[in-house]
N, C-alpha and C. Protein backbone atom coordinates (compact mmCIF):
# COMPACT_ATOMS: atom_id res chain seq x y z
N UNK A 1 -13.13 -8.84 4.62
CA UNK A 1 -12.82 -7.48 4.29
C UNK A 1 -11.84 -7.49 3.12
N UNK A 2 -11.74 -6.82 1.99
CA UNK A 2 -11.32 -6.58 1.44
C UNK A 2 -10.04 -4.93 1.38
N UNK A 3 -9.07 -5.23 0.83
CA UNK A 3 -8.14 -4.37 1.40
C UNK A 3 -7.50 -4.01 0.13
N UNK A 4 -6.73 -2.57 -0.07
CA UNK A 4 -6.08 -2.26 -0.77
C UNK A 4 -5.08 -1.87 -0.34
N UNK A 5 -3.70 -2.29 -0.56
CA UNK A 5 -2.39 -2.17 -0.21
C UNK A 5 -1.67 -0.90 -0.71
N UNK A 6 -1.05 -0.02 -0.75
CA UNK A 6 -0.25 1.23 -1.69
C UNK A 6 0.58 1.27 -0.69
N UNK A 7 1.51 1.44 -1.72
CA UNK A 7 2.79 1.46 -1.78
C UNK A 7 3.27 2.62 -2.60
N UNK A 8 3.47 3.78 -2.28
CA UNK A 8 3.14 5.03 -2.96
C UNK A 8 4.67 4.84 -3.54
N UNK A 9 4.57 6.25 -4.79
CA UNK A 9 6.18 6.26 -5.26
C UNK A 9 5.62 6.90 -6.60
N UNK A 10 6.79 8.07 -7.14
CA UNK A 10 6.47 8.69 -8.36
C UNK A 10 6.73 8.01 -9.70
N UNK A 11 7.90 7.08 -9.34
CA UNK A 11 8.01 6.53 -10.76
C UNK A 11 7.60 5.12 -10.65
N UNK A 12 7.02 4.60 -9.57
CA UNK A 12 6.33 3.33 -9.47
C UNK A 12 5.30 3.44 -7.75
N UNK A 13 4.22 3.25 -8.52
CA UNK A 13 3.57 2.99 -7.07
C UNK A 13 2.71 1.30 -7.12
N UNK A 14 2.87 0.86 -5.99
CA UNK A 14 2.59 -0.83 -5.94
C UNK A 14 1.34 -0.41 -5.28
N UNK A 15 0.47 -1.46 -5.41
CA UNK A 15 -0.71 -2.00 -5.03
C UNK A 15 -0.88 -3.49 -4.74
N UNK A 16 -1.61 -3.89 -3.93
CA UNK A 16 -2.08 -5.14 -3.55
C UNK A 16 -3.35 -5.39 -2.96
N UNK A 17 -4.21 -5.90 -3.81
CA UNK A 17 -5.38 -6.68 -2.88
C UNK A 17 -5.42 -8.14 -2.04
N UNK A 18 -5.97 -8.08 -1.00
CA UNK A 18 -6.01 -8.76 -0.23
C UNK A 18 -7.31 -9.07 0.39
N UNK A 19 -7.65 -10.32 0.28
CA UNK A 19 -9.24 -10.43 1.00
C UNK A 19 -9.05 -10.93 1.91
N UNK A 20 -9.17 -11.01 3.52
CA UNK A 20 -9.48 -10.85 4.75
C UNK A 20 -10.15 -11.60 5.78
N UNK A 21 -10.21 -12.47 6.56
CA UNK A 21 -11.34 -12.68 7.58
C UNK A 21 -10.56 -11.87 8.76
N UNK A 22 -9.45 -11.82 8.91
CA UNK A 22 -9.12 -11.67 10.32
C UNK A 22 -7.83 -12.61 10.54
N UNK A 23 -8.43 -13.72 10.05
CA UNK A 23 -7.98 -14.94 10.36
C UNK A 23 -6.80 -15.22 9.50
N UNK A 24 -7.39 -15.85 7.83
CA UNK A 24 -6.67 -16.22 6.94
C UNK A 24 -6.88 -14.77 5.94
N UNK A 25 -5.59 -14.85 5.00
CA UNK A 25 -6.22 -13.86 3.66
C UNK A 25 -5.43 -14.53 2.24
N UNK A 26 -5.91 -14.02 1.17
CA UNK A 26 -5.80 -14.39 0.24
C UNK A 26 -5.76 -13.10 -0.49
N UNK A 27 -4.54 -13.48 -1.62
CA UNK A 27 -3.99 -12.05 -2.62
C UNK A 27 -5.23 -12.55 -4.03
N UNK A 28 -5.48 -11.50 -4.38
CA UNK A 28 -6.75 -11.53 -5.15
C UNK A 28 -5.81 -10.58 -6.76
N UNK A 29 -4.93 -9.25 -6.40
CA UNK A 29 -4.54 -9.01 -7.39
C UNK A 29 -3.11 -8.12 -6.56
N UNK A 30 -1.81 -7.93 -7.75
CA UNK A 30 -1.30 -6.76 -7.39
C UNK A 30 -1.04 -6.60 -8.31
N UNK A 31 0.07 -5.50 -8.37
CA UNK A 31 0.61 -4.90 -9.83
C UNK A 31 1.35 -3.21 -9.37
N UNK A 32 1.88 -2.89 -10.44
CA UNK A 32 2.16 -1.32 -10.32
C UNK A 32 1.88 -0.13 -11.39
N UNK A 33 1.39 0.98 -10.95
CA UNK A 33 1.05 1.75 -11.65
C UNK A 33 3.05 2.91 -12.11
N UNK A 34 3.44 2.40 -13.18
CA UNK A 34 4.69 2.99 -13.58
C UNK A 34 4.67 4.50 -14.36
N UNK A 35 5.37 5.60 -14.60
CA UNK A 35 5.15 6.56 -15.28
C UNK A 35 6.54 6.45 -15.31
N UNK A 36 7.09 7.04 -16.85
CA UNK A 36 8.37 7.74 -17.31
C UNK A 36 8.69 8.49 -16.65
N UNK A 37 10.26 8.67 -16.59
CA UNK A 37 10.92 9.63 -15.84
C UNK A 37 11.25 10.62 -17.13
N UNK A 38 10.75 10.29 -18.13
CA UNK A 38 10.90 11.82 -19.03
C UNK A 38 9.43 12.63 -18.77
N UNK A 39 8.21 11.79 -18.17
CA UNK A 39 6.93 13.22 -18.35
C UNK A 39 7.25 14.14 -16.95
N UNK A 40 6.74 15.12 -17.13
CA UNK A 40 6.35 15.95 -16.06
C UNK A 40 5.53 15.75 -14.56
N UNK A 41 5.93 16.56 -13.51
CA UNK A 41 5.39 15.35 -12.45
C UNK A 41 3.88 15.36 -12.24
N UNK A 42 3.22 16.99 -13.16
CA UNK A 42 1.96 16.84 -13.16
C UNK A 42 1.08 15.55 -14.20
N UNK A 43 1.87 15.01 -15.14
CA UNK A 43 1.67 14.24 -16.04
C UNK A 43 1.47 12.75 -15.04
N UNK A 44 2.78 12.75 -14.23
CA UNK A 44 3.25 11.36 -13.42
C UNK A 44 2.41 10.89 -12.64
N UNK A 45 2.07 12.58 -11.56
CA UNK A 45 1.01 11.98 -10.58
C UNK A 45 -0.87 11.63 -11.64
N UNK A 46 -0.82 12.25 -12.59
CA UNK A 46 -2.15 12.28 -13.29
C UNK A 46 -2.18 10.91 -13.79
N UNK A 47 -1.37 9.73 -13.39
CA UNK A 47 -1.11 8.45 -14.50
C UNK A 47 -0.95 7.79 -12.93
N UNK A 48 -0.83 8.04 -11.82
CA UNK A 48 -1.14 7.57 -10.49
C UNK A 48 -2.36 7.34 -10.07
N UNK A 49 -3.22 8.73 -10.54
CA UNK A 49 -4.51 8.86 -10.00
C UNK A 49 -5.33 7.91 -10.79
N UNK A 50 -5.21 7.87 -12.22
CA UNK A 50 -5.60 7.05 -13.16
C UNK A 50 -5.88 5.79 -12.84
N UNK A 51 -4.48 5.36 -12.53
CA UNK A 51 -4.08 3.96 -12.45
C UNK A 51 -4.65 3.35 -11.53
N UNK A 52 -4.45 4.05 -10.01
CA UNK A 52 -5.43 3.46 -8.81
C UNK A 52 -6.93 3.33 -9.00
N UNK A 53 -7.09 5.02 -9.49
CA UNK A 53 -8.69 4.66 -9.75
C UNK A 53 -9.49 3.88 -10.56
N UNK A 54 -8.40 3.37 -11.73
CA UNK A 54 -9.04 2.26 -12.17
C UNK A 54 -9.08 0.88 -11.39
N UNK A 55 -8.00 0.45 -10.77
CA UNK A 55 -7.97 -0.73 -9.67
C UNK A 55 -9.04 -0.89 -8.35
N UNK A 56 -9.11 0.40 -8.19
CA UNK A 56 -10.26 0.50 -7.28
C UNK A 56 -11.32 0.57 -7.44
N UNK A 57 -11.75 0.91 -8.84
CA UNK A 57 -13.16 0.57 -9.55
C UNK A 57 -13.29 -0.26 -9.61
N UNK A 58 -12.26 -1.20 -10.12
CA UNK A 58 -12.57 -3.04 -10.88
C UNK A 58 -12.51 -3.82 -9.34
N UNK A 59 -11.64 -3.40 -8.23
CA UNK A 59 -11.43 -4.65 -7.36
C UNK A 59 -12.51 -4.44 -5.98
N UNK A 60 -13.17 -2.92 -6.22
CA UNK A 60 -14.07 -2.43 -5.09
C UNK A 60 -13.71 -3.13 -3.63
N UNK A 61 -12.46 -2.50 -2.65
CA UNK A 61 -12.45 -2.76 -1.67
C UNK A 61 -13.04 -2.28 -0.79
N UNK A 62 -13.00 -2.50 0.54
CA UNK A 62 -13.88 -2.12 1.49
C UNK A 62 -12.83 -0.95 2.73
N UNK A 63 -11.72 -1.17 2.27
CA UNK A 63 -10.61 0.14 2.91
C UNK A 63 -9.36 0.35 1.91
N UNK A 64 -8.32 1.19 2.39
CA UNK A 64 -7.09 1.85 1.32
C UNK A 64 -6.41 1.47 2.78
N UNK A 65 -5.35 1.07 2.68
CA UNK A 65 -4.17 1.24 3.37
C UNK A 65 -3.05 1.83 3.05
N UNK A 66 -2.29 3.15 3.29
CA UNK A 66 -1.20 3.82 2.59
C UNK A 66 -0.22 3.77 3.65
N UNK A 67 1.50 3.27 2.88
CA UNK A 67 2.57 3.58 4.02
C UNK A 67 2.80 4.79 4.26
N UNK A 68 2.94 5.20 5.29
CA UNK A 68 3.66 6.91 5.81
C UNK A 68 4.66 6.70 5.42
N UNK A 69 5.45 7.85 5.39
CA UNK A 69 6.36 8.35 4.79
C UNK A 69 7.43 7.88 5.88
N UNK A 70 8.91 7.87 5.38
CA UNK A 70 9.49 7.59 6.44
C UNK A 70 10.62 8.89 6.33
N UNK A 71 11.42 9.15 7.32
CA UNK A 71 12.84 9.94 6.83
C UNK A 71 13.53 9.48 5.67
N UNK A 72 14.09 10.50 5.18
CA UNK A 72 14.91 9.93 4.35
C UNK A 72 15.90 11.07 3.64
N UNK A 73 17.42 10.93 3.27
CA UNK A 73 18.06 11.78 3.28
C UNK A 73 18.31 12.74 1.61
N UNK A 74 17.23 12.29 1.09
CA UNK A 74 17.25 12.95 -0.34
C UNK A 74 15.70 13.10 -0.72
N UNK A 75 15.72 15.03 -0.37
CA UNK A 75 15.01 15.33 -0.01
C UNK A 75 14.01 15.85 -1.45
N UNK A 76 14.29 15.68 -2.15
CA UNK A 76 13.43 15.90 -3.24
C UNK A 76 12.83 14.39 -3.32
N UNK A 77 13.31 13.05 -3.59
CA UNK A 77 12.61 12.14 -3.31
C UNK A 77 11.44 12.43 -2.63
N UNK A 78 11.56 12.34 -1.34
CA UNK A 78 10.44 12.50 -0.44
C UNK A 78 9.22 13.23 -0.77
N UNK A 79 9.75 14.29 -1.19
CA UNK A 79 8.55 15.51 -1.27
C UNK A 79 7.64 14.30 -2.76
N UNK A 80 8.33 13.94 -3.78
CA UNK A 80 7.64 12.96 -4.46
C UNK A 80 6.76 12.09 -4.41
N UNK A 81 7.57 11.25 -3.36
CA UNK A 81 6.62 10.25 -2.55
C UNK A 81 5.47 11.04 -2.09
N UNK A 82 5.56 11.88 -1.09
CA UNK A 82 4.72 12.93 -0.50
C UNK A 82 3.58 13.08 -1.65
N UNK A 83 3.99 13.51 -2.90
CA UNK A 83 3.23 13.96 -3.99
C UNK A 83 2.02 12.62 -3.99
N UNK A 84 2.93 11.65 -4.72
CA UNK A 84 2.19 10.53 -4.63
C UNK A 84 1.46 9.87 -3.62
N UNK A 85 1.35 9.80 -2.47
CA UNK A 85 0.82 9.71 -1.28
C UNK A 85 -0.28 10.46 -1.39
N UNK A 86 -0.10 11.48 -1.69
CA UNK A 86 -1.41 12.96 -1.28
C UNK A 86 -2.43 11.99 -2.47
N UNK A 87 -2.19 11.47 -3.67
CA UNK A 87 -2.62 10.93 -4.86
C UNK A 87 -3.35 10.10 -4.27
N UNK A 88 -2.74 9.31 -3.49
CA UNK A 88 -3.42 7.43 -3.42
C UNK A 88 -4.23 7.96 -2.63
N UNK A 89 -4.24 9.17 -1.31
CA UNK A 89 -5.34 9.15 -0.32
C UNK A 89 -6.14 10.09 -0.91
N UNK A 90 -6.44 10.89 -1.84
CA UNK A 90 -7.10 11.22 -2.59
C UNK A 90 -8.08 10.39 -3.57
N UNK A 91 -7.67 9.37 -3.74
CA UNK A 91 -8.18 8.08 -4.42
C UNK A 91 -9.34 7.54 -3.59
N UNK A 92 -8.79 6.88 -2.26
CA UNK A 92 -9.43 6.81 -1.54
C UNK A 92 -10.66 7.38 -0.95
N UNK A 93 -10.13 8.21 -0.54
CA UNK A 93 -11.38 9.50 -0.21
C UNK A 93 -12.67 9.81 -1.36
N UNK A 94 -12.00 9.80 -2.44
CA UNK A 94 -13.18 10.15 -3.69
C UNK A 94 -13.90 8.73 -3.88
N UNK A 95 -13.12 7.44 -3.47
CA UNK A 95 -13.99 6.30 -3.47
C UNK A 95 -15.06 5.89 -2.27
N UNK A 96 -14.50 6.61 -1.24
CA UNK A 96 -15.35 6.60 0.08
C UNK A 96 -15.01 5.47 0.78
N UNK A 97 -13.52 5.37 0.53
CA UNK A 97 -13.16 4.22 1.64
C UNK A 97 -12.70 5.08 2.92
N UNK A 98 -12.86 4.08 3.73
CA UNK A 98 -12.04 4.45 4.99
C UNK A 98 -10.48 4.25 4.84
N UNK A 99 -9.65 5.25 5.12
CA UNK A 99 -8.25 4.80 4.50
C UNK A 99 -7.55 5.27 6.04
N UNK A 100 -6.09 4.05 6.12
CA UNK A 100 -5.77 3.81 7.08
C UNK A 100 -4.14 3.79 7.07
N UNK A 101 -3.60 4.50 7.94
CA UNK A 101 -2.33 4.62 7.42
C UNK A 101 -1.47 3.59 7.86
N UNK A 102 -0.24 3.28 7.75
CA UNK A 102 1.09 2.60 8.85
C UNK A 102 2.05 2.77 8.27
N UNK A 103 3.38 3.12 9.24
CA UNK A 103 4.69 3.28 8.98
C UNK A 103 5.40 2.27 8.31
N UNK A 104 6.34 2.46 8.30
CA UNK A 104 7.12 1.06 7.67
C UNK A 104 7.93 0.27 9.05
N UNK A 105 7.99 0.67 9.97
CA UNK A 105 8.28 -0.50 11.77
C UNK A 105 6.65 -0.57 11.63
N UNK A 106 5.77 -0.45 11.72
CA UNK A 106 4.62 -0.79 12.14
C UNK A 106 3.83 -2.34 11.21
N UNK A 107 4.50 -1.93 9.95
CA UNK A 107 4.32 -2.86 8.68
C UNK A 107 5.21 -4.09 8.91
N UNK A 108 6.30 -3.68 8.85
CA UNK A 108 7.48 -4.78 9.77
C UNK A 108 6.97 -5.55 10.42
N UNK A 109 6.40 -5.04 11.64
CA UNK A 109 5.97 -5.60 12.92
C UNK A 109 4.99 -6.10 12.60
N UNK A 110 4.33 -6.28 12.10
CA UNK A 110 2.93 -6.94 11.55
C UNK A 110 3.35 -8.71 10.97
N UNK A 111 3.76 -7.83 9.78
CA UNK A 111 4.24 -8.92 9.17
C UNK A 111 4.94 -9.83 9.10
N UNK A 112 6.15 -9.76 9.92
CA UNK A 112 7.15 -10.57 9.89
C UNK A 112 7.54 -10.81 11.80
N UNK A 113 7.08 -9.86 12.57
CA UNK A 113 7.32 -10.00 13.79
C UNK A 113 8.37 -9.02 14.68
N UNK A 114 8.84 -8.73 13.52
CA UNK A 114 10.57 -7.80 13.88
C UNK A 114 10.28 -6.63 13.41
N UNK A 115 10.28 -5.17 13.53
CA UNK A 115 9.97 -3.50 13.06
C UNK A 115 11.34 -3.62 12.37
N UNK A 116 12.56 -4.30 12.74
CA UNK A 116 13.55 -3.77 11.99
C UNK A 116 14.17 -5.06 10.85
N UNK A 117 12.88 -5.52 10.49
CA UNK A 117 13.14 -6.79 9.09
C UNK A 117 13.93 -6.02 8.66
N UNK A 118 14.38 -7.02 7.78
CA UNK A 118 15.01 -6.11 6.04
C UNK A 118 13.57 -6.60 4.96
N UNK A 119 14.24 -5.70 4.22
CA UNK A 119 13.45 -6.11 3.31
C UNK A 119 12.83 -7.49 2.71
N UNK A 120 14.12 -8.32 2.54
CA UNK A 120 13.77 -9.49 1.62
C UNK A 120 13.11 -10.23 3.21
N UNK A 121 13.02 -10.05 4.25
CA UNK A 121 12.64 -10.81 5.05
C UNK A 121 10.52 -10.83 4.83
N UNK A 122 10.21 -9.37 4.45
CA UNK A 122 8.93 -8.68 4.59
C UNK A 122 8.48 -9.88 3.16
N UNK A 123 9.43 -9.52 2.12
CA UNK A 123 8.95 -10.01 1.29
C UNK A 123 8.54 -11.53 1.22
N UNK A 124 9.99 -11.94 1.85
CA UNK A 124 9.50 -13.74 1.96
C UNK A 124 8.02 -13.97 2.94
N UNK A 125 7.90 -13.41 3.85
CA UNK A 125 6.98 -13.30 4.90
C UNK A 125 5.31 -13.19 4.13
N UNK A 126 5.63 -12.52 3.14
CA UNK A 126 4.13 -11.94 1.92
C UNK A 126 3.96 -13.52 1.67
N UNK A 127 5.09 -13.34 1.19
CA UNK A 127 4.86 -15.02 -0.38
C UNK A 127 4.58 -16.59 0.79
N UNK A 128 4.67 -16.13 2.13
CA UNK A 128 4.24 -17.34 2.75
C UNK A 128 2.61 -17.04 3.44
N UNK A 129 2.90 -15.66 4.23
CA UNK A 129 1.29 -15.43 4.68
C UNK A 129 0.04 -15.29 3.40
N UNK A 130 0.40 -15.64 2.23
CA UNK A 130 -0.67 -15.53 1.48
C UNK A 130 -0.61 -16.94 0.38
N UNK A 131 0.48 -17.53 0.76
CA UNK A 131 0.41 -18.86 0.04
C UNK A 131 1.12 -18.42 -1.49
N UNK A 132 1.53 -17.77 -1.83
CA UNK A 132 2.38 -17.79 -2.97
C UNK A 132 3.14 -18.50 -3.63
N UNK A 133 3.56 -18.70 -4.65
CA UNK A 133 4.97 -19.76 -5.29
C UNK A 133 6.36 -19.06 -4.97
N UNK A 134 5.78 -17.48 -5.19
CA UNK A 134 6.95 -16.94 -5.78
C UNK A 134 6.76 -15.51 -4.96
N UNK A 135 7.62 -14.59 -4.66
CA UNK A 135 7.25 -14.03 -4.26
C UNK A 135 7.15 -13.23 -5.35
N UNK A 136 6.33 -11.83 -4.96
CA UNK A 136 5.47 -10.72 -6.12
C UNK A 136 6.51 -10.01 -6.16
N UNK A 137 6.97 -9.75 -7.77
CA UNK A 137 7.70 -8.53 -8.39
C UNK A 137 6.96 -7.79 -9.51
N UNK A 138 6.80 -6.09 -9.45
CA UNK A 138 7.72 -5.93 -8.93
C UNK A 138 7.74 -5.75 -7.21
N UNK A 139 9.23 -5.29 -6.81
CA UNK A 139 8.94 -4.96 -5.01
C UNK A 139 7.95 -4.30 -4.58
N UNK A 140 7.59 -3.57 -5.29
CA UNK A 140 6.72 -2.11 -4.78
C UNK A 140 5.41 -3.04 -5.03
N UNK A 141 5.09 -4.03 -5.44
CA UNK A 141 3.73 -4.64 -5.50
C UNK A 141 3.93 -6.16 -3.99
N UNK A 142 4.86 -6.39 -3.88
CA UNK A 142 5.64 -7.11 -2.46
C UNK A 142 4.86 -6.18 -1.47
N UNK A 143 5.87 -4.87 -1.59
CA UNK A 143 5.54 -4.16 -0.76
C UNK A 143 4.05 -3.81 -0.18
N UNK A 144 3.36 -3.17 -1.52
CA UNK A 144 1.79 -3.15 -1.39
C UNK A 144 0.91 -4.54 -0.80
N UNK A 145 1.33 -5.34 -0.94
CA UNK A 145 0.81 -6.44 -0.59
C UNK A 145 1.31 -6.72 1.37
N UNK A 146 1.92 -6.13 1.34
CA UNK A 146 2.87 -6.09 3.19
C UNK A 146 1.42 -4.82 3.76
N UNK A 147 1.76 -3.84 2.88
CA UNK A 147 0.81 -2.68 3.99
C UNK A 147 -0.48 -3.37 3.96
N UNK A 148 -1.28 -3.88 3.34
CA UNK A 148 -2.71 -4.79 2.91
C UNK A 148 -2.53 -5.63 4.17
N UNK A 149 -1.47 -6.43 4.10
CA UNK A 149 -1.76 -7.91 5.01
C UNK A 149 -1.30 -6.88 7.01
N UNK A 150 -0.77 -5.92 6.86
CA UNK A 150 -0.61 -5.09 8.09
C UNK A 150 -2.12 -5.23 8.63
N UNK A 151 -2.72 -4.74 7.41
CA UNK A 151 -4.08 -4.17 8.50
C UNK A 151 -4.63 -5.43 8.17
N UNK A 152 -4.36 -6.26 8.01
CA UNK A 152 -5.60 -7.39 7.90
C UNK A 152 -4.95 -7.95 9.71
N UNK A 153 -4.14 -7.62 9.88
CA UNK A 153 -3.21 -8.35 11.23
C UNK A 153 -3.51 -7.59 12.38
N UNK A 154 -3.68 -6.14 11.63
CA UNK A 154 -3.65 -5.38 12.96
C UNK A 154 -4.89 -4.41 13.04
N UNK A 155 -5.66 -4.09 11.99
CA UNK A 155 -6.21 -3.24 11.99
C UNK A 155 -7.95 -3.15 12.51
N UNK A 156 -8.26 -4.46 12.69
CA UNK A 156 -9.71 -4.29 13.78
C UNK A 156 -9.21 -4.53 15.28
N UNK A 157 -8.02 -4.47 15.61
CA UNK A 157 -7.55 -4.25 16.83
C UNK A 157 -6.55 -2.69 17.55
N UNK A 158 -6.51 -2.42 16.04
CA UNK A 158 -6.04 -1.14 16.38
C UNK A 158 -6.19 0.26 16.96
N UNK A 159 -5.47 0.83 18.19
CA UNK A 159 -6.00 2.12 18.87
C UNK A 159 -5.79 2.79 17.53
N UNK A 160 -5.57 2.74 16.56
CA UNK A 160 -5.54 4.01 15.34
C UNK A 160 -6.53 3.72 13.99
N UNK A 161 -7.01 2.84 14.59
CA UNK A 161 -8.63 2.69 13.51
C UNK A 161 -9.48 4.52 13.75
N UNK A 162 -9.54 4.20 12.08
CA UNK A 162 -10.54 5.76 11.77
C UNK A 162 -11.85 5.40 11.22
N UNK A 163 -12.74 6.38 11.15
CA UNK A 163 -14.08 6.66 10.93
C UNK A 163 -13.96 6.99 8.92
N UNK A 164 -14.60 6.66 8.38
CA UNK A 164 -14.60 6.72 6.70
C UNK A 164 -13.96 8.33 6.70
N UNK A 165 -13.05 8.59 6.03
CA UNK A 165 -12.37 9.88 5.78
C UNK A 165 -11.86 10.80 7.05
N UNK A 166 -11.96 9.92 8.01
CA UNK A 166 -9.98 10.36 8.48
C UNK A 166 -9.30 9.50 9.22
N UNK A 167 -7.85 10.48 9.02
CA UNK A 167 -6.43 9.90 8.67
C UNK A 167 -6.25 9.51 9.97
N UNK A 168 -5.41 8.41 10.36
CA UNK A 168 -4.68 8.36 11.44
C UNK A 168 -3.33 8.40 11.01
């Protein structure tokens, strides 16, 4: 199976592919789609949609994995993320993947064993479950590469597996 990782975000959103048995996986590409903090956010998210949909043309996966949103105390952020989020599963959907969500404890827990890693723990955890030198910068492409290897861990066992176009 082939997987696409997002890692949503207005002034950087990460991506990661990941190919799949179940078993073992292997990182095939990541990267991030960046926009200026001088354009407009209709400009920002239009250079999101772009960006994925070109990655998802060239790497044709077989699902989207997007992190949910988590709390957070600056609240215009969020609604951003939010923005961008609505973007990547919009991506998805127009590609006809089945897209699959997980939190960030759920991603944790996948990956590293612990819901309440820190960060650099998720990250070291990437750069070993996929055989890396180094681990992937930037973070937000770390990151994308964490939600990818989630569902490769958890997601044909999961009570929150969906049907092609809807959300869990």
């Amino acid at each position: 199976m082939r997987i696409i990782g997002v890692d949503p975000g207005i002034a950087t959103t990460g991506y990661g592919f990941v190919e799949s048995d179940g078993n073992r996986s292997i990182m095939l590409a990541f990267g991030c789609v960046i926009t200026a903090p001088d354009l407009a956010t209709p400009a920002r998210l239009e250079l999101v949609y772009r960006g994925l949909t070109e990655v998802v043309e060239k790497f044709r996966p077989d699902v989207m994995v997007v992190e949910k949103l988590f709390f957070a105390k600056n609240c215009k952020s969020v609604m951003q993320v939010g923005e961008a989020r609505g973007v990547a599963l919009l991506v998805g959907q127009l590609a006809m993947l089945s897209v699959f969500e997980y939190t960030p404890l759920q991603i944790k827990q996948a990956v590293v064993g612990y819901g309440r890693a820190e960060k650099s723990q998720v990250q070291q955890m990437v750069k070993v479950l996929l055989g890396l030198p180094t681990i992937p910068r930037p973070d937000d492409a770390a990151d994308a590469l964490a939600v990818a290897l989630c569902h490769a861990h958890t997601g044909s066992n999961s009570a929150a597996i969906s049907r092609r176009g809807n959300y869990v």
